[in-house]
C-alpha atoms as a PDB file:
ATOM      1  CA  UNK A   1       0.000   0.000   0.000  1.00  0.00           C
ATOM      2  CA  UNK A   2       1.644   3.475  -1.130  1.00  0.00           C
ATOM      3  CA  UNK A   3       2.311   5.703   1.998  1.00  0.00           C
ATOM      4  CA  UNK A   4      -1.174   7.994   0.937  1.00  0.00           C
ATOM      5  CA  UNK A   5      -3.289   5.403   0.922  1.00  0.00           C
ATOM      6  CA  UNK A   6      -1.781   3.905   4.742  1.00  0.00           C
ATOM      7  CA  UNK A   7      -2.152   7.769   5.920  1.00  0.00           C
ATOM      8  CA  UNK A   8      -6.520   7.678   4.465  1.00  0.00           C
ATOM      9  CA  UNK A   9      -6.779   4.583   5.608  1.00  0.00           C
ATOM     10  CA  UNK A  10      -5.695   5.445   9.076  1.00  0.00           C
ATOM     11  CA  UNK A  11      -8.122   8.559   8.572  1.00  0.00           C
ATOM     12  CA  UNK A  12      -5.745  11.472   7.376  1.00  0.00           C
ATOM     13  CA  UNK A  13      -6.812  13.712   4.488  1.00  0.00           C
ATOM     14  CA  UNK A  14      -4.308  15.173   2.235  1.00  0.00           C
ATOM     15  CA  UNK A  15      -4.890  18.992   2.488  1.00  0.00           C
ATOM     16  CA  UNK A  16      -4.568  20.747  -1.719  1.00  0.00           C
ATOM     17  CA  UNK A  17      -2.231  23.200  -2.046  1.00  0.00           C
ATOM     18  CA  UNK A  18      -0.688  24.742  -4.775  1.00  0.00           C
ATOM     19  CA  UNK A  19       1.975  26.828  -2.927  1.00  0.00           C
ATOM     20  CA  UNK A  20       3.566  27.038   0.365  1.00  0.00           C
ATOM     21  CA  UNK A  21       4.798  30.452   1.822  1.00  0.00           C
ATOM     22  CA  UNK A  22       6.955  30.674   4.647  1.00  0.00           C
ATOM     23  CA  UNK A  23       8.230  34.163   6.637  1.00  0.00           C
ATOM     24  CA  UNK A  24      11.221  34.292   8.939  1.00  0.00           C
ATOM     25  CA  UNK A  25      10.808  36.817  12.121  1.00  0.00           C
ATOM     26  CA  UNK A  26      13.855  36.808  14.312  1.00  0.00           C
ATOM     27  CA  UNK A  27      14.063  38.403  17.411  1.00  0.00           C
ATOM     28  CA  UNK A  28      17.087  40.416  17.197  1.00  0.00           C
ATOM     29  CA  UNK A  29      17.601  43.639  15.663  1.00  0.00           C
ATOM     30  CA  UNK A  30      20.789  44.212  13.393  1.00  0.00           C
ATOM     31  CA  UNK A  31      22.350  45.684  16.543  1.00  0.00           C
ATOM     32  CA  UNK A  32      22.141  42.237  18.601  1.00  0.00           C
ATOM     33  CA  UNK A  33      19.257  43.353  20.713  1.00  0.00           C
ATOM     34  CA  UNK A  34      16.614  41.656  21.529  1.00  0.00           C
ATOM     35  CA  UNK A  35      12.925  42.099  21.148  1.00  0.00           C
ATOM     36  CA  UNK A  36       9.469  40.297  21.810  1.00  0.00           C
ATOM     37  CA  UNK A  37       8.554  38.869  18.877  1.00  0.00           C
ATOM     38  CA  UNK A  38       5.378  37.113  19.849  1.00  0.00           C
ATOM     39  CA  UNK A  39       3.022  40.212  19.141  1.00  0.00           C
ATOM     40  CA  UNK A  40       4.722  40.380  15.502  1.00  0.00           C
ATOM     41  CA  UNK A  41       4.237  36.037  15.302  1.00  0.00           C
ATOM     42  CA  UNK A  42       1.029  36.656  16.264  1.00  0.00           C
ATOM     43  CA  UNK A  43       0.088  39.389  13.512  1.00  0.00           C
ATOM     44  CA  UNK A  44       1.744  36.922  11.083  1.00  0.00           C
ATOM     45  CA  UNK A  45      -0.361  34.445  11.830  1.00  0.00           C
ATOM     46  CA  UNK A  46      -4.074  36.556  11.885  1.00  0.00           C
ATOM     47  CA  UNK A  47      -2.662  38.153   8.011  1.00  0.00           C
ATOM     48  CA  UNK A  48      -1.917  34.550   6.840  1.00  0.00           C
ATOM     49  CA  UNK A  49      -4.511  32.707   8.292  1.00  0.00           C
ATOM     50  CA  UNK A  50      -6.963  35.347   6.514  1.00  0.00           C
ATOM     51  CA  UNK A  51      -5.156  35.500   3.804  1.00  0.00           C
ATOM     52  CA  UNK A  52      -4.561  31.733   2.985  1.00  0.00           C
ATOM     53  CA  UNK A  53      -7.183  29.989   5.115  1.00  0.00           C
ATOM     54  CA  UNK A  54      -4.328  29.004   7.733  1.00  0.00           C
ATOM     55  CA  UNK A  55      -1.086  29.067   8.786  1.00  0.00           C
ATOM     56  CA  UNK A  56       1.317  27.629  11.573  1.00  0.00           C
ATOM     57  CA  UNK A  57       4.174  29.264  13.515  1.00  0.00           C
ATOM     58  CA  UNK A  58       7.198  27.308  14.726  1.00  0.00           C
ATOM     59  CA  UNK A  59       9.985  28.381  16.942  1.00  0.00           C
ATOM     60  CA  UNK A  60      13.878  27.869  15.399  1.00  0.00           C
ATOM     61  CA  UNK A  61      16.750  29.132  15.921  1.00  0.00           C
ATOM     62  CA  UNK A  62      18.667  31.040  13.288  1.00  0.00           C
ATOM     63  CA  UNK A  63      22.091  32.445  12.525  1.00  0.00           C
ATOM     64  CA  UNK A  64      23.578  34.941   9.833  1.00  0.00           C
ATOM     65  CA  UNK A  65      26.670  37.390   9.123  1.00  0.00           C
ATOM     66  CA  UNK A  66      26.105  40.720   9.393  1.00  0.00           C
ATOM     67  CA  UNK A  67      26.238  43.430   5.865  1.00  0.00           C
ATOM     68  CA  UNK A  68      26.753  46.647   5.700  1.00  0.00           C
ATOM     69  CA  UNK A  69      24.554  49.319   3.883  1.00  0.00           C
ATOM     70  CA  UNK A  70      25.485  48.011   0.666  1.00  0.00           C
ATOM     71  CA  UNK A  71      24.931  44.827   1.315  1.00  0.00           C
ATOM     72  CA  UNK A  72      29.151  43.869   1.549  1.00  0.00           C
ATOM     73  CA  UNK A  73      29.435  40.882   4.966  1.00  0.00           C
ATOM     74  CA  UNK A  74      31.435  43.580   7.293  1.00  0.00           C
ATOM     75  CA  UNK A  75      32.887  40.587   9.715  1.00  0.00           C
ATOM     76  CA  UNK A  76      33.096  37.076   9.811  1.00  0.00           C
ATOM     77  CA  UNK A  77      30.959  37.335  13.228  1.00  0.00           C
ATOM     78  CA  UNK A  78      27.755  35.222  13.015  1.00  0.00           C
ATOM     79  CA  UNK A  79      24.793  36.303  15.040  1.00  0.00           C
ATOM     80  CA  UNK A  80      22.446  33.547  16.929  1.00  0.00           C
ATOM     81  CA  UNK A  81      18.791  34.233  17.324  1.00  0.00           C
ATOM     82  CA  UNK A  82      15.767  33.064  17.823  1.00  0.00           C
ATOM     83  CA  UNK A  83      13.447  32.921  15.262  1.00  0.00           C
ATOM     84  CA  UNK A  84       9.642  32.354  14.283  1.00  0.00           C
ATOM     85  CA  UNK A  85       8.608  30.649  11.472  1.00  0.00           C
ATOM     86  CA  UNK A  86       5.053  31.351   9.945  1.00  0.00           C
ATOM     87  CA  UNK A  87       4.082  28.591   7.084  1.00  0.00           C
ATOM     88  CA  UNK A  88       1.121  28.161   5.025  1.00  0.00           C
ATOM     89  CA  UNK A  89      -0.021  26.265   2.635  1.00  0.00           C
ATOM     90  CA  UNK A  90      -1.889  28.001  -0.364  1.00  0.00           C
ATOM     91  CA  UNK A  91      -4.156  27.525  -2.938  1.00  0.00           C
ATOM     92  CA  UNK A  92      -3.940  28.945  -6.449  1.00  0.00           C
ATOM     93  CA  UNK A  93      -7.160  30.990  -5.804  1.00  0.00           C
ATOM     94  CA  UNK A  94      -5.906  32.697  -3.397  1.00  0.00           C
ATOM     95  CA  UNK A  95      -2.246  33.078  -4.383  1.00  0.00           C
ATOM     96  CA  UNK A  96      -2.676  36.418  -5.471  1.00  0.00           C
ATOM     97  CA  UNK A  97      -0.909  39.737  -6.410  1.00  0.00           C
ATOM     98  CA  UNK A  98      -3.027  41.204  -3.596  1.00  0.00           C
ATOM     99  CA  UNK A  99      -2.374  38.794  -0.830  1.00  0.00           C
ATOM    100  CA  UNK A 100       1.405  38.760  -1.863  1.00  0.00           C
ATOM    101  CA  UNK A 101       1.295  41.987  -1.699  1.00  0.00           C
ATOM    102  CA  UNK A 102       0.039  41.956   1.847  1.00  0.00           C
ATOM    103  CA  UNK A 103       2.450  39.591   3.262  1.00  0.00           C
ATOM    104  CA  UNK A 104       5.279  41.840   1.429  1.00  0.00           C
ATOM    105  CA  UNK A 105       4.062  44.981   3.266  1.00  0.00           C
ATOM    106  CA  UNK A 106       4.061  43.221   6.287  1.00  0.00           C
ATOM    107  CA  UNK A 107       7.398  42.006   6.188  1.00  0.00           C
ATOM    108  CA  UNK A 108       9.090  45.763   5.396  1.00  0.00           C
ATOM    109  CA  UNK A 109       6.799  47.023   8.331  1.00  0.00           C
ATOM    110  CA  UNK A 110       8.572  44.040  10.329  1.00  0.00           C
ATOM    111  CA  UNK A 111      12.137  45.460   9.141  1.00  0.00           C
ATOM    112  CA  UNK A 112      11.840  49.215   9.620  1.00  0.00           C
ATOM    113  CA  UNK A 113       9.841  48.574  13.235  1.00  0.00           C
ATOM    114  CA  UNK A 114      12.469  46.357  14.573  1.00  0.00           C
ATOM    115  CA  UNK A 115      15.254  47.567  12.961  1.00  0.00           C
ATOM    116  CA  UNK A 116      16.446  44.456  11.171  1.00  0.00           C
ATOM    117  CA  UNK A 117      19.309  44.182   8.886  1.00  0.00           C
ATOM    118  CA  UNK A 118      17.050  42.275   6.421  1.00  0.00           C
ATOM    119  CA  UNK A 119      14.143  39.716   6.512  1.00  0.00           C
ATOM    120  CA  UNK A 120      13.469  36.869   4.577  1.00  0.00           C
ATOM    121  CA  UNK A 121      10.101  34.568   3.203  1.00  0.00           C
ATOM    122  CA  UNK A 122      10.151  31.726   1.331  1.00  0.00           C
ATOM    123  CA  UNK A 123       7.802  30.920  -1.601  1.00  0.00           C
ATOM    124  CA  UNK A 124       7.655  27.477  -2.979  1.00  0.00           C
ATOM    125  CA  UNK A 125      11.311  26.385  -2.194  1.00  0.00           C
ATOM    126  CA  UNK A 126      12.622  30.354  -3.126  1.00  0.00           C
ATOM    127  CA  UNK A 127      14.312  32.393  -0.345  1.00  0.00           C
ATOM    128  CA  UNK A 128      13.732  36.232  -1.219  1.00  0.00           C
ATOM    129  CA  UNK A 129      15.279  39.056   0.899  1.00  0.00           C
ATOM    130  CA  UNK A 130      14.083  42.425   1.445  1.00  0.00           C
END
Protein backbone atom coordinates (compact mmCIF):
# COMPACT_ATOMS: atom_id res chain seq x y z
CA UNK A 1 0.00 0.00 0.00
CA UNK A 2 1.64 3.48 -1.13
CA UNK A 3 2.31 5.70 2.00
CA UNK A 4 -1.17 7.99 0.94
CA UNK A 5 -3.29 5.40 0.92
CA UNK A 6 -1.78 3.91 4.74
CA UNK A 7 -2.15 7.77 5.92
CA UNK A 8 -6.52 7.68 4.47
CA UNK A 9 -6.78 4.58 5.61
CA UNK A 10 -5.69 5.44 9.08
CA UNK A 11 -8.12 8.56 8.57
CA UNK A 12 -5.75 11.47 7.38
CA UNK A 13 -6.81 13.71 4.49
CA UNK A 14 -4.31 15.17 2.24
CA UNK A 15 -4.89 18.99 2.49
CA UNK A 16 -4.57 20.75 -1.72
CA UNK A 17 -2.23 23.20 -2.05
CA UNK A 18 -0.69 24.74 -4.77
CA UNK A 19 1.97 26.83 -2.93
CA UNK A 20 3.57 27.04 0.36
CA UNK A 21 4.80 30.45 1.82
CA UNK A 22 6.95 30.67 4.65
CA UNK A 23 8.23 34.16 6.64
CA UNK A 24 11.22 34.29 8.94
CA UNK A 25 10.81 36.82 12.12
CA UNK A 26 13.86 36.81 14.31
CA UNK A 27 14.06 38.40 17.41
CA UNK A 28 17.09 40.42 17.20
CA UNK A 29 17.60 43.64 15.66
CA UNK A 30 20.79 44.21 13.39
CA UNK A 31 22.35 45.68 16.54
CA UNK A 32 22.14 42.24 18.60
CA UNK A 33 19.26 43.35 20.71
CA UNK A 34 16.61 41.66 21.53
CA UNK A 35 12.93 42.10 21.15
CA UNK A 36 9.47 40.30 21.81
CA UNK A 37 8.55 38.87 18.88
CA UNK A 38 5.38 37.11 19.85
CA UNK A 39 3.02 40.21 19.14
CA UNK A 40 4.72 40.38 15.50
CA UNK A 41 4.24 36.04 15.30
CA UNK A 42 1.03 36.66 16.26
CA UNK A 43 0.09 39.39 13.51
CA UNK A 44 1.74 36.92 11.08
CA UNK A 45 -0.36 34.45 11.83
CA UNK A 46 -4.07 36.56 11.89
CA UNK A 47 -2.66 38.15 8.01
CA UNK A 48 -1.92 34.55 6.84
CA UNK A 49 -4.51 32.71 8.29
CA UNK A 50 -6.96 35.35 6.51
CA UNK A 51 -5.16 35.50 3.80
CA UNK A 52 -4.56 31.73 2.98
CA UNK A 53 -7.18 29.99 5.12
CA UNK A 54 -4.33 29.00 7.73
CA UNK A 55 -1.09 29.07 8.79
CA UNK A 56 1.32 27.63 11.57
CA UNK A 57 4.17 29.26 13.52
CA UNK A 58 7.20 27.31 14.73
CA UNK A 59 9.99 28.38 16.94
CA UNK A 60 13.88 27.87 15.40
CA UNK A 61 16.75 29.13 15.92
CA UNK A 62 18.67 31.04 13.29
CA UNK A 63 22.09 32.45 12.52
CA UNK A 64 23.58 34.94 9.83
CA UNK A 65 26.67 37.39 9.12
CA UNK A 66 26.11 40.72 9.39
CA UNK A 67 26.24 43.43 5.86
CA UNK A 68 26.75 46.65 5.70
CA UNK A 69 24.55 49.32 3.88
CA UNK A 70 25.48 48.01 0.67
CA UNK A 71 24.93 44.83 1.32
CA UNK A 72 29.15 43.87 1.55
CA UNK A 73 29.43 40.88 4.97
CA UNK A 74 31.44 43.58 7.29
CA UNK A 75 32.89 40.59 9.71
CA UNK A 76 33.10 37.08 9.81
CA UNK A 77 30.96 37.33 13.23
CA UNK A 78 27.75 35.22 13.01
CA UNK A 79 24.79 36.30 15.04
CA UNK A 80 22.45 33.55 16.93
CA UNK A 81 18.79 34.23 17.32
CA UNK A 82 15.77 33.06 17.82
CA UNK A 83 13.45 32.92 15.26
CA UNK A 84 9.64 32.35 14.28
CA UNK A 85 8.61 30.65 11.47
CA UNK A 86 5.05 31.35 9.95
CA UNK A 87 4.08 28.59 7.08
CA UNK A 88 1.12 28.16 5.03
CA UNK A 89 -0.02 26.27 2.63
CA UNK A 90 -1.89 28.00 -0.36
CA UNK A 91 -4.16 27.53 -2.94
CA UNK A 92 -3.94 28.94 -6.45
CA UNK A 93 -7.16 30.99 -5.80
CA UNK A 94 -5.91 32.70 -3.40
CA UNK A 95 -2.25 33.08 -4.38
CA UNK A 96 -2.68 36.42 -5.47
CA UNK A 97 -0.91 39.74 -6.41
CA UNK A 98 -3.03 41.20 -3.60
CA UNK A 99 -2.37 38.79 -0.83
CA UNK A 100 1.41 38.76 -1.86
CA UNK A 101 1.29 41.99 -1.70
CA UNK A 102 0.04 41.96 1.85
CA UNK A 103 2.45 39.59 3.26
CA UNK A 104 5.28 41.84 1.43
CA UNK A 105 4.06 44.98 3.27
CA UNK A 106 4.06 43.22 6.29
CA UNK A 107 7.40 42.01 6.19
CA UNK A 108 9.09 45.76 5.40
CA UNK A 109 6.80 47.02 8.33
CA UNK A 110 8.57 44.04 10.33
CA UNK A 111 12.14 45.46 9.14
CA UNK A 112 11.84 49.22 9.62
CA UNK A 113 9.84 48.57 13.23
CA UNK A 114 12.47 46.36 14.57
CA UNK A 115 15.25 47.57 12.96
CA UNK A 116 16.45 44.46 11.17
CA UNK A 117 19.31 44.18 8.89
CA UNK A 118 17.05 42.28 6.42
CA UNK A 119 14.14 39.72 6.51
CA UNK A 120 13.47 36.87 4.58
CA UNK A 121 10.10 34.57 3.20
CA UNK A 122 10.15 31.73 1.33
CA UNK A 123 7.80 30.92 -1.60
CA UNK A 124 7.65 27.48 -2.98
CA UNK A 125 11.31 26.39 -2.19
CA UNK A 126 12.62 30.35 -3.13
CA UNK A 127 14.31 32.39 -0.35
CA UNK A 128 13.73 36.23 -1.22
CA UNK A 129 15.28 39.06 0.90
CA UNK A 130 14.08 42.43 1.44
Amino acid sequence: MAKRGILQAGGLAAVPHDHILMVYLSNKDKDEKEFDVEPWDTEALKLQGRLFRGATSYPARGSYRKSDARGEIVDEGVMLESTRMVQSFIREADFTEESLKAVSEFMLRFKKATNQDSVGMVVDGEFYYL
